[in-house]
N, C-alpha and C. Protein backbone atom coordinates (compact mmCIF):
# COMPACT_ATOMS: atom_id res chain seq x y z
N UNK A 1 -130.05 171.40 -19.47
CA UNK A 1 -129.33 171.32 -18.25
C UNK A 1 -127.84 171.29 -18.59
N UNK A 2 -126.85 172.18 -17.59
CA UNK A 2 -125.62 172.26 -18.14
C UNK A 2 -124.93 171.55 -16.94
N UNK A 3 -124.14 170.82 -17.35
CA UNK A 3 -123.42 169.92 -15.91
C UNK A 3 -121.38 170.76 -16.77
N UNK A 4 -121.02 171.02 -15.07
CA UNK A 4 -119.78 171.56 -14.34
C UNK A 4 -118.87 170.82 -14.37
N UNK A 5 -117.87 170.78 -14.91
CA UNK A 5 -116.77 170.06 -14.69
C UNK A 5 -116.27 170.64 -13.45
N UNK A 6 -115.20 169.51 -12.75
CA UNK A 6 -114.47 169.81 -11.78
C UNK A 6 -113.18 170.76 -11.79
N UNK A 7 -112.81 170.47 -13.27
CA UNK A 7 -111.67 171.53 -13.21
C UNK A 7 -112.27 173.08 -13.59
N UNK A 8 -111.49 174.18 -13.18
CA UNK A 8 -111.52 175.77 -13.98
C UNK A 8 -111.83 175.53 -15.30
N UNK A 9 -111.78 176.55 -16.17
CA UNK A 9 -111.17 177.02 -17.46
C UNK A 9 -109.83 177.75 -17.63
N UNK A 10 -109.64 178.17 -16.56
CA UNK A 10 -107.86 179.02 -16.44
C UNK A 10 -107.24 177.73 -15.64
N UNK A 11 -107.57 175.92 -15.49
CA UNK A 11 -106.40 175.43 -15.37
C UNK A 11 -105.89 174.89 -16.15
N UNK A 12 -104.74 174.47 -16.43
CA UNK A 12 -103.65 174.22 -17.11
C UNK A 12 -104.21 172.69 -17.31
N UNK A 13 -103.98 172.59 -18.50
CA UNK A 13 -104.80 170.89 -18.82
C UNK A 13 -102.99 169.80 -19.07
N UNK A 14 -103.05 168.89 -17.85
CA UNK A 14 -101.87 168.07 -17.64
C UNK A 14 -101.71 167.32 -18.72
N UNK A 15 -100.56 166.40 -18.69
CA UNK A 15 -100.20 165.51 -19.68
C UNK A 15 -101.17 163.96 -19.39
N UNK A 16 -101.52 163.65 -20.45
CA UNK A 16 -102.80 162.40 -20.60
C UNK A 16 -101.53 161.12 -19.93
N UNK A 17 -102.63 160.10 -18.82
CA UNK A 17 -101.94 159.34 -18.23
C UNK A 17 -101.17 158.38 -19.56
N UNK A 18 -100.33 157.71 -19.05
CA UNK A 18 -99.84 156.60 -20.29
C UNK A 18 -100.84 155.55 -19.80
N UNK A 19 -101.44 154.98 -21.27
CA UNK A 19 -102.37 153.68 -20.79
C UNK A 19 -101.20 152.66 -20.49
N UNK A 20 -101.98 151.59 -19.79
CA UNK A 20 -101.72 150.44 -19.56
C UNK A 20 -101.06 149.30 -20.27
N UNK A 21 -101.25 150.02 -21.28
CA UNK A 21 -100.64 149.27 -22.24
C UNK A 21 -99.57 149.20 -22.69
N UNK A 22 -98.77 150.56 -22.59
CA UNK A 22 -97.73 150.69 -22.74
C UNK A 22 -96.11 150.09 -22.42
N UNK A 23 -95.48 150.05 -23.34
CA UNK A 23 -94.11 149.36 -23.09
C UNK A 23 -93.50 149.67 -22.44
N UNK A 24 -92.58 148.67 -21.61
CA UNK A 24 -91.29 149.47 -20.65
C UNK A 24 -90.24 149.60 -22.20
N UNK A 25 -88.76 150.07 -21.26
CA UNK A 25 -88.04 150.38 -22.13
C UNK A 25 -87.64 148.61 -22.80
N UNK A 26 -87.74 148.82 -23.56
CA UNK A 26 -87.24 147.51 -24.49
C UNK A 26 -85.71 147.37 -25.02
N UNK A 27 -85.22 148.51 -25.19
CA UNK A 27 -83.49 148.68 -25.31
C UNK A 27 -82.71 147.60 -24.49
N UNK A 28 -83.48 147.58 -23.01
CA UNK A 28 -82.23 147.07 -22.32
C UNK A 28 -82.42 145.51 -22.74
N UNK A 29 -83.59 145.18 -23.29
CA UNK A 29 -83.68 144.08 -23.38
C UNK A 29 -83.33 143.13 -25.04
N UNK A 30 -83.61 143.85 -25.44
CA UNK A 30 -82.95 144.19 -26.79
C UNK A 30 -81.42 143.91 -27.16
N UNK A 31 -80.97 145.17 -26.51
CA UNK A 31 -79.91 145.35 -27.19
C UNK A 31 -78.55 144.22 -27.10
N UNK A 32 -78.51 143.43 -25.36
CA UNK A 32 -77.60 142.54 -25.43
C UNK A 32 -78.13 140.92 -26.20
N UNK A 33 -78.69 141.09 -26.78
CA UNK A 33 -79.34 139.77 -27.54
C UNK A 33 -79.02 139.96 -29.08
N UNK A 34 -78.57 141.50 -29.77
CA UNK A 34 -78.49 141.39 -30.64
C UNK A 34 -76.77 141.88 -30.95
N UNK A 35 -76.30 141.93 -29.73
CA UNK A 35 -74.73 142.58 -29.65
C UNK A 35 -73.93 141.23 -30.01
N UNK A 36 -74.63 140.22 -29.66
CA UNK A 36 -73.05 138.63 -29.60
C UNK A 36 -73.29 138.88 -30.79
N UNK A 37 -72.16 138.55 -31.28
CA UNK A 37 -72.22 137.78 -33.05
C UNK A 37 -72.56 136.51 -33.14
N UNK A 38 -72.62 135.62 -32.22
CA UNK A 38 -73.21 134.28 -31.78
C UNK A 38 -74.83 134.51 -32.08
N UNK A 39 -75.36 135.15 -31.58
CA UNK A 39 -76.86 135.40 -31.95
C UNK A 39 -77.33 136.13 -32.61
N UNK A 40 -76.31 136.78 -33.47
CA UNK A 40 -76.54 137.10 -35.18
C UNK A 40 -76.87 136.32 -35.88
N UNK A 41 -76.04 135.54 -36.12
CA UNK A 41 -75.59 134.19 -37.01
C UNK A 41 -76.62 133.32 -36.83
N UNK A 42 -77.14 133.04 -35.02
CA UNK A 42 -78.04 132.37 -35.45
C UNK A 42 -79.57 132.88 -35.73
N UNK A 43 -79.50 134.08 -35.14
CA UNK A 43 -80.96 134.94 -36.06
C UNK A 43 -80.92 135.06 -37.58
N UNK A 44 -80.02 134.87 -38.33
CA UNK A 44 -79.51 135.13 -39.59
C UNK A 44 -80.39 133.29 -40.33
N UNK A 45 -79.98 132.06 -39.43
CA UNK A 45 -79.83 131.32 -39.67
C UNK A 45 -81.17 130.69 -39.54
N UNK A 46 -82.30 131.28 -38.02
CA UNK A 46 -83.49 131.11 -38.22
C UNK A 46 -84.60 131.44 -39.04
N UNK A 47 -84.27 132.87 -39.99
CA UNK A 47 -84.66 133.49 -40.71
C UNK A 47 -84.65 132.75 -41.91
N UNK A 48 -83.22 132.18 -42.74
CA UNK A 48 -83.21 131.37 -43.46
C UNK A 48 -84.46 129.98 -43.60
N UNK A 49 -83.55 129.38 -42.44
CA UNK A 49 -84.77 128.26 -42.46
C UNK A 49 -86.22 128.49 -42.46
N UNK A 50 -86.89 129.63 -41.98
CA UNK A 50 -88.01 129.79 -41.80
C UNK A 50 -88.69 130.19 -43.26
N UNK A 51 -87.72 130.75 -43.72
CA UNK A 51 -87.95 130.85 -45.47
C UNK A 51 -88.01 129.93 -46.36
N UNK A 52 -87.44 128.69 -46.12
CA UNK A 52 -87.30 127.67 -46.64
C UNK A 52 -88.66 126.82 -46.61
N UNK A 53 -89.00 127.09 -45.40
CA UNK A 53 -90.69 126.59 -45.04
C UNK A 53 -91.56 127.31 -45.57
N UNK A 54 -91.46 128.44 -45.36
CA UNK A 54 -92.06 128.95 -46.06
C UNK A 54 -92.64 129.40 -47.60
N UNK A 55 -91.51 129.50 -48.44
CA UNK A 55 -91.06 129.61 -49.37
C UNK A 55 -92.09 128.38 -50.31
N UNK A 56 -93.21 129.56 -51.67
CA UNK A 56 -93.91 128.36 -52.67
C UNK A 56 -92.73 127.21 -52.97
N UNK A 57 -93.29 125.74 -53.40
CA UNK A 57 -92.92 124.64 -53.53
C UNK A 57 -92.29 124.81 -55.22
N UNK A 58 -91.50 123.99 -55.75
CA UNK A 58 -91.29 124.02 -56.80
C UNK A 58 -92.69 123.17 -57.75
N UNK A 59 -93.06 123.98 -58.86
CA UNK A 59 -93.68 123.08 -59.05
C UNK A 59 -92.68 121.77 -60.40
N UNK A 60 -93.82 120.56 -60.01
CA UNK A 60 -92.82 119.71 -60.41
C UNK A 60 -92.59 120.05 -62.24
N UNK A 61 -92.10 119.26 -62.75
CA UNK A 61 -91.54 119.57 -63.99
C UNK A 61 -92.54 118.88 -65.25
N UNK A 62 -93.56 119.55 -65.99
CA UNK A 62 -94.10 118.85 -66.98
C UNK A 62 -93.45 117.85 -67.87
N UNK A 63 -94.42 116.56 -68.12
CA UNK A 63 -94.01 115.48 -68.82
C UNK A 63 -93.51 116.25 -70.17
N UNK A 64 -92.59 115.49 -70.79
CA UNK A 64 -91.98 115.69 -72.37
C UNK A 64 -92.67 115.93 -73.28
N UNK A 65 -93.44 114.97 -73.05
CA UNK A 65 -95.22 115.16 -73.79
C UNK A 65 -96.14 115.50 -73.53
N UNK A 66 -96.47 116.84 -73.47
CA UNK A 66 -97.87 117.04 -72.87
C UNK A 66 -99.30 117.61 -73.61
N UNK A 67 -98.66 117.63 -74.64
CA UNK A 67 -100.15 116.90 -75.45
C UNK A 67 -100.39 116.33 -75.67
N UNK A 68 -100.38 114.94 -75.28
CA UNK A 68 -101.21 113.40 -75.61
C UNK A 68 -101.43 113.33 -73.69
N UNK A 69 -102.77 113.26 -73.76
CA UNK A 69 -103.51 112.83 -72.48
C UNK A 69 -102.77 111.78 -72.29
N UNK A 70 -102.31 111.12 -71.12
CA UNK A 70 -102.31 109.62 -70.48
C UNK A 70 -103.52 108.99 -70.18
N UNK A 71 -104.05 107.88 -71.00
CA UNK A 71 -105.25 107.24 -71.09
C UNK A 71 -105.03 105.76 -70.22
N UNK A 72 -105.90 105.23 -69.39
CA UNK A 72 -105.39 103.84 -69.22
C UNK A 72 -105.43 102.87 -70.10
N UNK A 73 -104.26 101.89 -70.63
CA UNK A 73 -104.71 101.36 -71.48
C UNK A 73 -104.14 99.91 -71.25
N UNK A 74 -104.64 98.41 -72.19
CA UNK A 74 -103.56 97.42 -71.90
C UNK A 74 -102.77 97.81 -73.20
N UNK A 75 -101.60 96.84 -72.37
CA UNK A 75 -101.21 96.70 -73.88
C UNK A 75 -100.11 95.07 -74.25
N UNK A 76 -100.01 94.88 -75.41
CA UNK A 76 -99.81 93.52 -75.42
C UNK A 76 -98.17 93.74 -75.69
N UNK A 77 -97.50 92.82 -75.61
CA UNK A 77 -95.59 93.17 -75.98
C UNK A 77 -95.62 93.60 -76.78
N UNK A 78 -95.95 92.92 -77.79
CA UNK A 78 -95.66 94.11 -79.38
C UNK A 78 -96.12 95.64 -79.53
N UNK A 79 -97.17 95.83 -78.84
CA UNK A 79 -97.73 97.01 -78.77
C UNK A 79 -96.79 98.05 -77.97
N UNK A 80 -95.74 97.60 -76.69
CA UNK A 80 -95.33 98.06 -75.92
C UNK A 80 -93.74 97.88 -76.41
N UNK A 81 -93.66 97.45 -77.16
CA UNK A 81 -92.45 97.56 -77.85
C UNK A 81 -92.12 98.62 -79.03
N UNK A 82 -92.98 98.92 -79.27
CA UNK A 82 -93.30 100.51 -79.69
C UNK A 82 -92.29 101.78 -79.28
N UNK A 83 -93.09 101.42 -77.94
CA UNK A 83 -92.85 102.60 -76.89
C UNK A 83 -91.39 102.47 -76.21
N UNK A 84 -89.95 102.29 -77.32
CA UNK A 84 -88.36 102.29 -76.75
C UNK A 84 -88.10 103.32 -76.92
N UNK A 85 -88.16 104.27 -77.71
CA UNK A 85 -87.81 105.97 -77.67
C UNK A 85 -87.15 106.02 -79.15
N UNK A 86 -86.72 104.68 -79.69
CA UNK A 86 -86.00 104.86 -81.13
C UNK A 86 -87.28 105.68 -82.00
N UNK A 87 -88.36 104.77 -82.32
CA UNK A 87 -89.30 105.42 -83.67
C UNK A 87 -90.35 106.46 -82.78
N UNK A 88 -90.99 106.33 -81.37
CA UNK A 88 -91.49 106.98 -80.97
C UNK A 88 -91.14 107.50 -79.64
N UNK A 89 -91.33 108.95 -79.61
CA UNK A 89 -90.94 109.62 -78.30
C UNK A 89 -91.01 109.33 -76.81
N UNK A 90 -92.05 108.79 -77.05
CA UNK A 90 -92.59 108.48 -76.03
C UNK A 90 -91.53 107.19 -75.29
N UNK A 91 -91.45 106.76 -74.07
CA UNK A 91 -91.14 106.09 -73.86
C UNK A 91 -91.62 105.34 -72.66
N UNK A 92 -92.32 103.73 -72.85
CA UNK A 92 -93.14 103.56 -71.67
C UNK A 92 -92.25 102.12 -71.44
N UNK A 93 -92.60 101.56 -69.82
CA UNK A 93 -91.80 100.65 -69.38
C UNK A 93 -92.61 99.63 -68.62
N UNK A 94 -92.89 98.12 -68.77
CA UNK A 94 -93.53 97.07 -67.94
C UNK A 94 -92.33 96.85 -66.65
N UNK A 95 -93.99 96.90 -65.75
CA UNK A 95 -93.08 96.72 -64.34
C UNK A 95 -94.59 95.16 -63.68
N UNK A 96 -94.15 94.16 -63.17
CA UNK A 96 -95.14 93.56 -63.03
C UNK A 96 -96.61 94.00 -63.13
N UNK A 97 -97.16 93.94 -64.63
CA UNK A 97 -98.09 93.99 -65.34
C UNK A 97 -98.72 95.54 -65.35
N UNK A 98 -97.89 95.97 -64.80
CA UNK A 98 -98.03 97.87 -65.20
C UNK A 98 -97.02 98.84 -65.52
N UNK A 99 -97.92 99.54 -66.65
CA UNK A 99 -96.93 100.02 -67.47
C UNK A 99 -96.86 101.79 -67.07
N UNK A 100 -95.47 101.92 -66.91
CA UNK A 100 -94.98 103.32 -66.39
C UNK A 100 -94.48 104.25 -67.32
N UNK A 101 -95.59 105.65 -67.56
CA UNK A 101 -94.47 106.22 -68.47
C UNK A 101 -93.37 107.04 -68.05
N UNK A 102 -92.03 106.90 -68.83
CA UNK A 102 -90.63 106.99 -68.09
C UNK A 102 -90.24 108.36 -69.35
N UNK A 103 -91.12 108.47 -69.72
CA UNK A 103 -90.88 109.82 -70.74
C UNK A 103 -89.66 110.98 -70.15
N UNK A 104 -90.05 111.36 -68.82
CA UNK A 104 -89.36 112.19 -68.19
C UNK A 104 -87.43 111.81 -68.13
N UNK A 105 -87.50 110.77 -67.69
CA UNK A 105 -86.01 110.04 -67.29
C UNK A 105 -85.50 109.26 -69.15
N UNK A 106 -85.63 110.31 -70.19
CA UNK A 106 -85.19 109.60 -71.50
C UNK A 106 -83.61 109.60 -71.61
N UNK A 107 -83.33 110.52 -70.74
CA UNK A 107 -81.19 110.35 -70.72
C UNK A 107 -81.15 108.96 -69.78
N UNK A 108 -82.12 108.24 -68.98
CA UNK A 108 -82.17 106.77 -68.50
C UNK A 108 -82.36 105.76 -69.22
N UNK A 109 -83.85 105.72 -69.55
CA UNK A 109 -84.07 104.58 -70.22
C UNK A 109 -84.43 104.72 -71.73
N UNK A 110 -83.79 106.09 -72.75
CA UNK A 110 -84.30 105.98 -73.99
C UNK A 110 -83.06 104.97 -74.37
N UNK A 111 -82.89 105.25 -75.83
CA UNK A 111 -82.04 104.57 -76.81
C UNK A 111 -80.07 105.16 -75.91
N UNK A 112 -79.43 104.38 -75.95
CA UNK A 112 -78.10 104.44 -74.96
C UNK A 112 -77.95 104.39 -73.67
N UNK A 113 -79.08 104.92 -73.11
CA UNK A 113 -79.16 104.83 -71.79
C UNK A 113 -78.96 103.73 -70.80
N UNK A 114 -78.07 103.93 -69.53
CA UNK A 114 -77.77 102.87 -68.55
C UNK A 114 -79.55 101.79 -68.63
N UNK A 115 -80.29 102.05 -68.52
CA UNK A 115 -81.91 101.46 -68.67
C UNK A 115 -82.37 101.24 -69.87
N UNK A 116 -81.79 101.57 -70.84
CA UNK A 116 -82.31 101.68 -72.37
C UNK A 116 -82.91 100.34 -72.77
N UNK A 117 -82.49 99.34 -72.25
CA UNK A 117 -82.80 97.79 -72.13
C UNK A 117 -83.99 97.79 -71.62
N UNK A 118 -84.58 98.10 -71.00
CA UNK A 118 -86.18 97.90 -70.15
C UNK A 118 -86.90 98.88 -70.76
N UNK A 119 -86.59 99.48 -71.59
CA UNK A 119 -88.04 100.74 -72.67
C UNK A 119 -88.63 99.65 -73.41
N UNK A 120 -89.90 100.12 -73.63
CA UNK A 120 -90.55 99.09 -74.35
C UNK A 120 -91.03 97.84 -73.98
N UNK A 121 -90.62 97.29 -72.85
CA UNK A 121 -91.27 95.64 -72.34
C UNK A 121 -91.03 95.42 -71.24
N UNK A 122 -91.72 94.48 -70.73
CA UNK A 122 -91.85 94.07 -69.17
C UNK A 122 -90.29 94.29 -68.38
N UNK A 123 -90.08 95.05 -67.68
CA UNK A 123 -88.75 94.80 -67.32
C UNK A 123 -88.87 94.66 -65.64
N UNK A 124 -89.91 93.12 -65.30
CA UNK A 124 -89.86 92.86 -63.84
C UNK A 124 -88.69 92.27 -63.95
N UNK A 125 -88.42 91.04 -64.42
CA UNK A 125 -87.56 89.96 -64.40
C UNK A 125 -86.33 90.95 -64.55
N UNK A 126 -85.89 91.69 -65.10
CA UNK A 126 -84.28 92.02 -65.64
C UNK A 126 -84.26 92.71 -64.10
N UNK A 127 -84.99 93.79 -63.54
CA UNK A 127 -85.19 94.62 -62.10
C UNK A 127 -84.95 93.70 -60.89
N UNK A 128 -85.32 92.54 -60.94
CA UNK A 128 -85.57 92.64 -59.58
C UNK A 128 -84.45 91.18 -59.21
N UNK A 129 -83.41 90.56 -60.86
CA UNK A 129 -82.50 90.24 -60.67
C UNK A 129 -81.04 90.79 -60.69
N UNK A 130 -81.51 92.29 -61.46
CA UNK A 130 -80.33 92.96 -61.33
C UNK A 130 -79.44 93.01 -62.54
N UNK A 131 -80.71 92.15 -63.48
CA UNK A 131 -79.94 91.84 -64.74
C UNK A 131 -80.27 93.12 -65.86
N UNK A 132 -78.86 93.47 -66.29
CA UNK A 132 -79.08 94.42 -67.37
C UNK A 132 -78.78 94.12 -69.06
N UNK A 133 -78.52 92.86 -69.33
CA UNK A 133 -78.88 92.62 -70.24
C UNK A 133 -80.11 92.39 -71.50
């Protein structure tokens, strides 16, 4: 069975409707939003910030030492007196009964350092009077 279209074959085939979808002109809307230099600057300025959010994180900075695992351990004064930065690199610090390693901050608390006094042993008491002796 052959089914008839409504139009000829000798008529002239029109231009296809525009769908629905289609945009109005966008120029007019456009163009005075990007003419101020006022809303340059601050399109310039949202772009920035949005990069900033966006933008991977730093990652943070590996310890000094990073081949010796950090193990939990106690340790007794003498043992932790060790750990001033003179004979060994390392440098760990007592803070009420836990010990922090400060490896990272050694221009602080190694040998000369404004902190160089608290490497190696409990340093609640000197901290939390303010004493740097």
């Amino acid at each position: 069975m052959v089914t008839m279209s409504s139009q000829s074959p000798a008529t002239p085939v029109t231009a296809l409707p525009q769908s629905p979808a289609s945009f109005p002109d966008i120029g007019g809307y456009v163009l005075p939003l990007i003419s101020s230099p006022t809303n340059i600057v601050l399109f310039i300025i949202l772009l920035y910030v949005g990069y900033l959010r966006l933008r991977p994180r730093s990652v943070s900075q590996p310890s000094v030492i990073s081949d010796e695992p950090i193990v939990f351990t106690y340790y007794t004064p003498v043992e932790l007196s060790e750990f001033d930065g003179r004979n060994n690199k390392r440098i760990l610090m007592g803070i009420r009964g836990r010990v922090y390693d400060v490896t990272a901050g050694a221009h602080f608390y190694g040998p000369g350092g404004p902190y160089g006094n608290f490497a190696g042993r409990d340093a609640s008491r000197g901290l939390s009077k303010g004493s740097f002796d």
